[in-house]
Protein backbone atom coordinates (compact mmCIF):
# COMPACT_ATOMS: atom_id res chain seq x y z
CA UNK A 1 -40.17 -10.80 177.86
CA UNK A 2 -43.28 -10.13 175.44
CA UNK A 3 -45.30 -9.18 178.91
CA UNK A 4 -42.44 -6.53 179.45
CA UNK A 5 -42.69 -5.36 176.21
CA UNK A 6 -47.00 -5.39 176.29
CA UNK A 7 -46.11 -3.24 179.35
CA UNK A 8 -43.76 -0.90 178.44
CA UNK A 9 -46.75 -0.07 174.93
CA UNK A 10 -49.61 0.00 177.71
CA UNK A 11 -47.39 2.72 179.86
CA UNK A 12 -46.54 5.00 176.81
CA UNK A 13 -50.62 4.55 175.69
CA UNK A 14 -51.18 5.67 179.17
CA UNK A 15 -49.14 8.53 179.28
CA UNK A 16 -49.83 9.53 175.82
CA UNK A 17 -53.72 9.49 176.77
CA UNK A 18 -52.94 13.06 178.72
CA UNK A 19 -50.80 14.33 175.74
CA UNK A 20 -52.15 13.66 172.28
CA UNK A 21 -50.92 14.08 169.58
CA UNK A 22 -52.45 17.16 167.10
CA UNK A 23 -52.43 16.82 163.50
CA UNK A 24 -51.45 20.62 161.02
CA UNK A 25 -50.94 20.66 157.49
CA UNK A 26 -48.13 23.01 156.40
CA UNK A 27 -48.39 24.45 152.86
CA UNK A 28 -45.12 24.59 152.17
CA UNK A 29 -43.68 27.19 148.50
CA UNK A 30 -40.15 25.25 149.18
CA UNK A 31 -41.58 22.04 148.67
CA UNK A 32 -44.54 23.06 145.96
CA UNK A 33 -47.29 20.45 148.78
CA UNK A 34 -48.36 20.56 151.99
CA UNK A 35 -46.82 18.30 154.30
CA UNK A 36 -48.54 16.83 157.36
CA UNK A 37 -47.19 17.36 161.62
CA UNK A 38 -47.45 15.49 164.15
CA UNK A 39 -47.44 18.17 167.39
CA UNK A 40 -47.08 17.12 170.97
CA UNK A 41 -47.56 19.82 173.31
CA UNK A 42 -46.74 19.65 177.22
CA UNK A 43 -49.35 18.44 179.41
CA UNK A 44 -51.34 21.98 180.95
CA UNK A 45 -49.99 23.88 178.20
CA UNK A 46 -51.16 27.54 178.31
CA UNK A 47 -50.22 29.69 175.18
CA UNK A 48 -51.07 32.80 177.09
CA UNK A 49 -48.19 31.83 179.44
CA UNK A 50 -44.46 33.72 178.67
CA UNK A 51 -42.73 30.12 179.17
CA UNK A 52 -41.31 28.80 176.66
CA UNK A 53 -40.52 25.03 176.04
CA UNK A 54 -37.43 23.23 174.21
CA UNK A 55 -38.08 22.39 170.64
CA UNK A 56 -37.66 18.96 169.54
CA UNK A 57 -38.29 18.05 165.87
CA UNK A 58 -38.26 14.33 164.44
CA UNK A 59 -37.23 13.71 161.07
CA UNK A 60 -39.30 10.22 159.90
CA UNK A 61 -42.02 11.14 161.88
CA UNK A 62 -44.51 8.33 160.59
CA UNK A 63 -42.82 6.07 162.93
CA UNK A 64 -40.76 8.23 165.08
CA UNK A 65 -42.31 10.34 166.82
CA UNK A 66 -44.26 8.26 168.96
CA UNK A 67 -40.94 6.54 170.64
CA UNK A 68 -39.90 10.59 171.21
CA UNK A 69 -43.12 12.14 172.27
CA UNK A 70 -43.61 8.93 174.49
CA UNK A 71 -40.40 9.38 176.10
CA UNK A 72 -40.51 12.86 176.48
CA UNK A 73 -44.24 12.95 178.12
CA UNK A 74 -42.58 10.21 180.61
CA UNK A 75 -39.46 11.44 181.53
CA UNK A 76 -40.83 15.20 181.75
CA UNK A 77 -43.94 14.05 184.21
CA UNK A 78 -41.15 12.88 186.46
CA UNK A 79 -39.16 15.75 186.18
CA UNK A 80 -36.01 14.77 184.53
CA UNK A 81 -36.61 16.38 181.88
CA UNK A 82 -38.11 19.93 180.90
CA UNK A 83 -41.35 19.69 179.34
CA UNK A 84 -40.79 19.93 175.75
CA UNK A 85 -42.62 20.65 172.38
CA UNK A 86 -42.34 17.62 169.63
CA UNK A 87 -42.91 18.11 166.29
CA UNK A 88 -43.08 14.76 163.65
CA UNK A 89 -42.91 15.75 159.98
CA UNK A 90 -44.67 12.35 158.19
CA UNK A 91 -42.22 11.38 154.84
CA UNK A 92 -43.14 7.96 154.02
CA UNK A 93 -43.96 8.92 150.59
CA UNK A 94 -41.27 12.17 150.36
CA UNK A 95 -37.99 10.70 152.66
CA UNK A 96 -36.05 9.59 149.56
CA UNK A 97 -36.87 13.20 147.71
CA UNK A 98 -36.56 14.77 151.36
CA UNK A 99 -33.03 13.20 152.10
CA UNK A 100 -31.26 13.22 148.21
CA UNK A 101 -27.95 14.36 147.85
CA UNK A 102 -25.59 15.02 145.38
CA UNK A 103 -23.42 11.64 144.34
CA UNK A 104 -20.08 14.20 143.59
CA UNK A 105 -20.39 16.71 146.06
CA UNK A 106 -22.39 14.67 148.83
CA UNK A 107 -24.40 17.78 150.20
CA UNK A 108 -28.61 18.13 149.73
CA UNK A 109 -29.79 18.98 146.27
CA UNK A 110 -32.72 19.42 144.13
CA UNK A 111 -35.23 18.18 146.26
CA UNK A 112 -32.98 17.45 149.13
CA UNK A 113 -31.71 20.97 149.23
CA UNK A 114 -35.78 22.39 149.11
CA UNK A 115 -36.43 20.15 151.80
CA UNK A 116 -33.43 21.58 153.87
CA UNK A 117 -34.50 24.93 153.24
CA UNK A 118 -38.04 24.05 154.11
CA UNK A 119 -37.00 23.31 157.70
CA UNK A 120 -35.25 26.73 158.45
CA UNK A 121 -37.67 29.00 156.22
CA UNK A 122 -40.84 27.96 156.78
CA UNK A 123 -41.06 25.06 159.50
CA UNK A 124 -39.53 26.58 162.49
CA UNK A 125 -41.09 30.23 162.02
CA UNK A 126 -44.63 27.90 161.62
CA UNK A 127 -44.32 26.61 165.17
CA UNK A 128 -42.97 29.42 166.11
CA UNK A 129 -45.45 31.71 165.37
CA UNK A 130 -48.20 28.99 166.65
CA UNK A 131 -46.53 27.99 169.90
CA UNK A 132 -44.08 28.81 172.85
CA UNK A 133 -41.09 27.36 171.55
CA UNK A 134 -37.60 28.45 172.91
CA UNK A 135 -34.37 28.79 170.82
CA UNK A 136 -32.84 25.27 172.30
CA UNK A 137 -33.78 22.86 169.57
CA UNK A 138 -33.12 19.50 169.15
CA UNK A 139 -33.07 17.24 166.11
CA UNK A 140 -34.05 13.58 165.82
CA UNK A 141 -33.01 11.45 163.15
CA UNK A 142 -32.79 7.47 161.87
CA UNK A 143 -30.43 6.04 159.46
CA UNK A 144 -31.11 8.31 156.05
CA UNK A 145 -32.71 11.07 158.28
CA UNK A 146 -30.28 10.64 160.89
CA UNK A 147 -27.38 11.71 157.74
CA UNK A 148 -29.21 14.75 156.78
CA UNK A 149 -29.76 16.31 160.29
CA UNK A 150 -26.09 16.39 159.94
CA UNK A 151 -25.90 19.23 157.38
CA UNK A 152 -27.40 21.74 160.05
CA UNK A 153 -24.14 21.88 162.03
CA UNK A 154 -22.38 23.02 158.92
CA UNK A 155 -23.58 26.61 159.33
CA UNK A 156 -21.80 29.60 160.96
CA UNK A 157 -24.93 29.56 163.54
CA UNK A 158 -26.33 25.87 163.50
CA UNK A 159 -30.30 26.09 163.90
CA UNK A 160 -30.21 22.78 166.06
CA UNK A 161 -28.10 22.90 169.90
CA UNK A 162 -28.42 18.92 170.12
CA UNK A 163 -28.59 16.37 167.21
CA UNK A 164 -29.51 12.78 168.07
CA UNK A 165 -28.28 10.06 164.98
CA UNK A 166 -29.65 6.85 165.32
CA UNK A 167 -28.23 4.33 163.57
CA UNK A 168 -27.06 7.02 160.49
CA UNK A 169 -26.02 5.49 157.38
CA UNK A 170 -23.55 8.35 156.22
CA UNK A 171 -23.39 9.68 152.63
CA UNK A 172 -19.35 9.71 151.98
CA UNK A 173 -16.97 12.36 153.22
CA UNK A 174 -19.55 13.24 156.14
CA UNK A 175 -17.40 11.48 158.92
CA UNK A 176 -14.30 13.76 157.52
CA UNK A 177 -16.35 16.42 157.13
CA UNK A 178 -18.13 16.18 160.69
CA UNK A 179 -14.74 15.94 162.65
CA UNK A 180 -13.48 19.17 161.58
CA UNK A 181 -16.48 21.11 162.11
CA UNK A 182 -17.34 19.57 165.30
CA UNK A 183 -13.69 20.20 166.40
CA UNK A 184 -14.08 23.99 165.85
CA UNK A 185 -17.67 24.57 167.41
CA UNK A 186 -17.92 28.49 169.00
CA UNK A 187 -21.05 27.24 171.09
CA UNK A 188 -22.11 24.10 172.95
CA UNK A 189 -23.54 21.19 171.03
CA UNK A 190 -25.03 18.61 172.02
CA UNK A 191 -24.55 15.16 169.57
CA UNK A 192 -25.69 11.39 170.33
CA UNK A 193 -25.05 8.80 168.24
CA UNK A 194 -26.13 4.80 168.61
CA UNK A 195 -25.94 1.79 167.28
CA UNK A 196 -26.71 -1.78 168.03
CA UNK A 197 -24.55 -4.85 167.45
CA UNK A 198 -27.24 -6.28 164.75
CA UNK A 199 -27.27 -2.82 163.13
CA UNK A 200 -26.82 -3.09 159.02
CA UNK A 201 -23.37 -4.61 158.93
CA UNK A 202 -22.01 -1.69 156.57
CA UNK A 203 -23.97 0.90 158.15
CA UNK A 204 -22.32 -0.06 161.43
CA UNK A 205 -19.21 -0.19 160.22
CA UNK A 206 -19.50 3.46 159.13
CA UNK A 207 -20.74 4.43 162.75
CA UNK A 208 -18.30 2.51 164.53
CA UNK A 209 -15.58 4.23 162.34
CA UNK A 210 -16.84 7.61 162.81
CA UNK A 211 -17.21 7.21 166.59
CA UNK A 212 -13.69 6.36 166.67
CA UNK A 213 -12.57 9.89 164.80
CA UNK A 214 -15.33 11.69 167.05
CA UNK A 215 -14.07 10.17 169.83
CA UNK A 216 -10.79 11.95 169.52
CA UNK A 217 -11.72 15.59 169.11
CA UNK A 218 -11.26 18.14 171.90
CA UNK A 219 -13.38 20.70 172.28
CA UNK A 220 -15.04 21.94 175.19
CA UNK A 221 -18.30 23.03 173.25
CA UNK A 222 -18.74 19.52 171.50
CA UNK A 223 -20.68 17.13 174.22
CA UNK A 224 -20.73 14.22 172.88
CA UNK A 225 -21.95 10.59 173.78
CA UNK A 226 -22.07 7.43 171.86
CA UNK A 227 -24.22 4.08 173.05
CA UNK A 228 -23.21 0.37 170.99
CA UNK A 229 -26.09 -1.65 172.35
CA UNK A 230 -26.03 -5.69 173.02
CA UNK A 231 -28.80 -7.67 170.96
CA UNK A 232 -30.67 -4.70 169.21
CA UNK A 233 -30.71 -4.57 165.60
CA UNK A 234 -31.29 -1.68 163.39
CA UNK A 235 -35.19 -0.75 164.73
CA UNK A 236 -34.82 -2.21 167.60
CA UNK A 237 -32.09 0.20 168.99
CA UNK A 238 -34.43 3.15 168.75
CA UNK A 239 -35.90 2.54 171.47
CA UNK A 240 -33.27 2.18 173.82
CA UNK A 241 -31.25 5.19 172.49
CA UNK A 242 -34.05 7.92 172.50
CA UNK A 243 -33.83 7.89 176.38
CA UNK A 244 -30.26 7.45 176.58
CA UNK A 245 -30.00 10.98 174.60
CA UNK A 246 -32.60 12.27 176.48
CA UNK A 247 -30.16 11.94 179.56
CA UNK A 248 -27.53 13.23 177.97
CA UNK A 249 -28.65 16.58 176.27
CA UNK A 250 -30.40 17.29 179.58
CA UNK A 251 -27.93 16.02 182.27
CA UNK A 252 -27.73 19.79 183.61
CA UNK A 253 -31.87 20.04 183.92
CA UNK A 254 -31.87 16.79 186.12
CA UNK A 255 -32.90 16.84 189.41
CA UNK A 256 -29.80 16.83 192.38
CA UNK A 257 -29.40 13.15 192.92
CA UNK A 258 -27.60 11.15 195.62
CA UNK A 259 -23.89 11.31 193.37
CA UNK A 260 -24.40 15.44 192.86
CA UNK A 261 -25.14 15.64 196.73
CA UNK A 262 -21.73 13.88 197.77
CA UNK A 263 -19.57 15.34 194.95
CA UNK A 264 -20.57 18.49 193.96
CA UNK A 265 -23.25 20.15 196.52
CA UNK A 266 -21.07 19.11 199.91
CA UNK A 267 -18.06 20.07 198.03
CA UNK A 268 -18.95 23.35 196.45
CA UNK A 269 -16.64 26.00 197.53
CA UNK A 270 -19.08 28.41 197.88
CA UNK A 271 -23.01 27.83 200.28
CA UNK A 272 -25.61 24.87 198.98
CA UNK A 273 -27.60 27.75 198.26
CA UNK A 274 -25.15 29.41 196.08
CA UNK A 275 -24.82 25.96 194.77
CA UNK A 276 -28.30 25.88 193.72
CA UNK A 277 -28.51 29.66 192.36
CA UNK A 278 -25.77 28.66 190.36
CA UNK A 279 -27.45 25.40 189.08
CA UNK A 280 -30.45 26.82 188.01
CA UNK A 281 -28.49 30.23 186.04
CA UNK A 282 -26.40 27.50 184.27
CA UNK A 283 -29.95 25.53 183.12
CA UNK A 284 -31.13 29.01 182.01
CA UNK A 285 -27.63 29.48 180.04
CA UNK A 286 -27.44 26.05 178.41
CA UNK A 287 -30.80 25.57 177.81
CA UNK A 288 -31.99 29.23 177.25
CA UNK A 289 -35.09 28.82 179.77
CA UNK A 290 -35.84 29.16 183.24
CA UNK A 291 -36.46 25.88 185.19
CA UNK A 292 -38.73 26.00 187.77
CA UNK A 293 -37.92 25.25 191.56
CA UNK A 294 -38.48 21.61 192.20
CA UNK A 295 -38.77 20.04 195.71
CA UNK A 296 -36.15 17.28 195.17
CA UNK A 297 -33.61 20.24 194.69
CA UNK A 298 -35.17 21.83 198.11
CA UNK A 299 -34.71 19.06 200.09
CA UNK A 300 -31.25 18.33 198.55
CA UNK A 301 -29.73 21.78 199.31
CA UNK A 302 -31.91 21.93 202.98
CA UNK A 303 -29.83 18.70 203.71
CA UNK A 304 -27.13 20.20 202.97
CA UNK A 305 -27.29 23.12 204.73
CA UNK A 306 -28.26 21.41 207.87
CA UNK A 307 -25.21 19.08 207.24
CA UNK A 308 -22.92 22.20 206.94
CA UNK A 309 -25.00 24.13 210.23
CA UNK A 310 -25.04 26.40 207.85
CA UNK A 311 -28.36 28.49 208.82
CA UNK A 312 -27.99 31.70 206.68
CA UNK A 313 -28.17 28.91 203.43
CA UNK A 314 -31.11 27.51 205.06
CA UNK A 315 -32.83 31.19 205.56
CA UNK A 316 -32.26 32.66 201.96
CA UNK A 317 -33.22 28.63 201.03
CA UNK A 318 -36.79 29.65 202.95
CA UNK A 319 -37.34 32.42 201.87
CA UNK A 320 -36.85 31.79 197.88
CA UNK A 321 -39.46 29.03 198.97
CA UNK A 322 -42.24 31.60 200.10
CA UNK A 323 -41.47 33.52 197.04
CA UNK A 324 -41.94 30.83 195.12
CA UNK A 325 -44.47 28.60 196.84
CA UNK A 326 -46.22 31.06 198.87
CA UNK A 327 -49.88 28.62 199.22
CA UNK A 328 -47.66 25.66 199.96
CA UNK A 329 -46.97 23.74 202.92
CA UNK A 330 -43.09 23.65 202.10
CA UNK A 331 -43.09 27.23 202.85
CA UNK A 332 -44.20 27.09 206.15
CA UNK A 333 -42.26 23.60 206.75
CA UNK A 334 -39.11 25.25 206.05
CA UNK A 335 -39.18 28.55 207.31
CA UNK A 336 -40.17 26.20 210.30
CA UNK A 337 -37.23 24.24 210.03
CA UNK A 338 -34.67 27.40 209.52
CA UNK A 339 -36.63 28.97 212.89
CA UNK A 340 -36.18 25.53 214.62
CA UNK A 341 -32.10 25.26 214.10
CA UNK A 342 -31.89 28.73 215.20
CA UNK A 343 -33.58 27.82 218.50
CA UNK A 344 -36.73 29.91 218.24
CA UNK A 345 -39.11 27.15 219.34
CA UNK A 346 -42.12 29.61 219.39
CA UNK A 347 -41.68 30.92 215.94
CA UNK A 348 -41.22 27.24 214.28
CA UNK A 349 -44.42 26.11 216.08
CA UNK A 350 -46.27 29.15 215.12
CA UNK A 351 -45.06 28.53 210.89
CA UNK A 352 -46.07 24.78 211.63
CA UNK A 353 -49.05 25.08 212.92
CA UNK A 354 -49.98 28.04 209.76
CA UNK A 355 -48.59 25.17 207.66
CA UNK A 356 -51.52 23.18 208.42
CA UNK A 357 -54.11 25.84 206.40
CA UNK A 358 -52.13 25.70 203.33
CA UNK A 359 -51.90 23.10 200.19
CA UNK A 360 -50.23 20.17 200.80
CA UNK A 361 -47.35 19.50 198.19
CA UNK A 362 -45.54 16.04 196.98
CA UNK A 363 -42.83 15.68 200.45
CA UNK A 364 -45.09 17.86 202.57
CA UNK A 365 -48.18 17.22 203.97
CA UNK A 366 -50.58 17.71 206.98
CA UNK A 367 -48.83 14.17 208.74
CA UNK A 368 -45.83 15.62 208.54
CA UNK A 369 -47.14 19.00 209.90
CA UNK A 370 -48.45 17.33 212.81
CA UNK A 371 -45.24 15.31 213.68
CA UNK A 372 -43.45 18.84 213.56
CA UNK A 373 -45.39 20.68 216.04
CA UNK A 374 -45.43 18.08 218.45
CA UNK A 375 -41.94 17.37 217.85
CA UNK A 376 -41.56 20.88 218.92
CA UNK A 377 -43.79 21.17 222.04
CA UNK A 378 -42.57 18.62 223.33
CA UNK A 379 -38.48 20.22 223.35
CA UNK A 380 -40.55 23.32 224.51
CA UNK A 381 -41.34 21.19 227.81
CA UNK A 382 -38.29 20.12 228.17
């Protein structure tokens, strides 16, 4: 067990190495001091570029946001999850200030209430202004911080679209108070919540409570997911929830994986193509940016398609490949393969064979190239 665990800190060190962290000092008039960032930008970030990344800012950032940037540089090389920007605000000697609220009416003041104005007024128009960040924003949190990120979703137009609570010891009325906002939400929220079964005995009997009044709302717009881990105590279960959320708030970005093939891509009403237009308009709803075409999702809808014979999917499915990968082998591989179902041996030998002057991508490569066109050569003797 300690070699996993030696692993799993060599493997975010690694990963890390290509994404490190930069250190700003906001002067913040709310606050009357400058406070100190953490900022992990994506790996071949280009600020001249028009994308723009998710926003993902960690409360208790002296300790947190290394378990969130870590996570998110993993998960995002792989392609599960967009590339994101992370943002840690350090409070190891403000989070008490930072987090205060009012005994009577259990809401920020004084110093609470500056710092919850600081993070609308003058944080997010700071990165803003800096960096490509999009309007989806998400909000990390752990036990005090994970209370306060709570207060955001009690605006008309909540500044946060997912809130992740680890472990958050609740100031009273909030569990009240949370259910009937939550229950009335206009737009789509995402909310995680976790805690482990050597959490802070009363802290975990608040969040066990709560989950079971959460629990019971209906509401299409509220997406909700709750995790009670086995043998983690109250650190401990950080770092098995951060990835958990991860999955949920982006369960629509995910690549197509075997259970979305056999449930929802062979069963859509409509072509796989279609299927995949539609996938990739929905990420750009939810999420509020455009995800780039991925060759798991290729492969997944060309399967498809050549499980359906259906060969006008597989042409508009070759075609939005040139368009989008016009130096690549896939293009030439699968306007190949769409010329090869529709029996025009010539024309899929000719696109092979071009394939073979063009970059090779992660599926598709000069082997495979080869094994096409003499694949085809040979049915052209035949």
């Amino acid at each position: 067990m300690k070699n996993f665990y030696l692993l799993l800190i060599a493997l975010f060190i690694g990963f890390n190495s290509q994404s490190q962290a930069i250190y700003k000092t906001i002067d913040s008039y709310k606050l009357e001091g400058k406070r100190e960032l953490k900022i992990q930008l994506p790996r071949n970030y280009n600020p001249e570029e028009k994308r723009s990344y998710p926003l993902i800012i960690v409360l208790d950032g002296d300790y947190l946001f290394e378990p969130v940037a870590g996570n998110i540089d993993y998960q995002s090389y792989w392609e599960d999850i967009p590339d994101c920007i992370v943002v840690g605000i350090n409070q190891a000697d403000t989070r008490i200030d930072d987090f205060y609220y009012d005994n009577h009416s259990n809401l920020p003041l004084h110093s609470g209430a500056d710092f919850y104005e600081f993070m609308a007024a003058e944080l997010l128009p700071f990165i803003e202004d800096n960096y490509n960040a999009s309007n989806f924003r998400i909000v990390v949190g752990h036990d005090l911080s994970a209370n306060f990120i709570n207060y955001y979703l009690f605006k008309d137009d909540p500044i946060f679209r997912a809130y992740v609570a680890l472990s958050p010891d609740f100031a009273p009325e909030m569990i009240n108070r949370l259910k009937q906002r939550l229950s009335i939400l206009e737009k789509e929220v995402f909310y995680y919540m976790a805690t482990g079964d050597a959490d802070i005995k009363a802290i975990r009997a608040s969040i066990l409570e709560s989950n079971a009044m959460i629990s019971t709302i209906e509401n299409k717009n509220f997406l909700y997911k709750f995790d009670d881990f086995e043998d983690a105590n109250h650190y401990s279960l950080v770092g098995r929830g951060i990835p958990k959320a991860l999955n949920q708030i982006f369960t629509l970005f995910k690549p197509i994986n075997a259970k979305e093939y056999s449930e929802k891509v062979l069963t859509f009403e409509g072509s796989p193509y279609d299927y995949l237009v539609k996938k990739y308009e929905d990420i750009e709803h939810f999420y509020g940016f455009e995800k780039k075409l991925i060759e798991n999702d290729i492969r997944a809808i060309a399967a498809a398609s050549n499980k359906k014979e259906d060969l006008e999917s597989l042409e508009k499915l070759s075609k939005l490949i040139n368009k989008v990968f016009p130096k690549s082998m896939l293009s030439a591989y699968y306007d190949g393969m769409y010329n090869e179902k529709q029996g025009n041996l010539k024309r899929a030998l000719q696109r092979y064979k071009s394939g073979l002057l063009l970059e090779p991508s992660q599926s598709v490569d000069k082997e495979m190239m080869l094994d096409k066109m003499y694949e085809i050569q040979d049915k052209m003797k035949e």
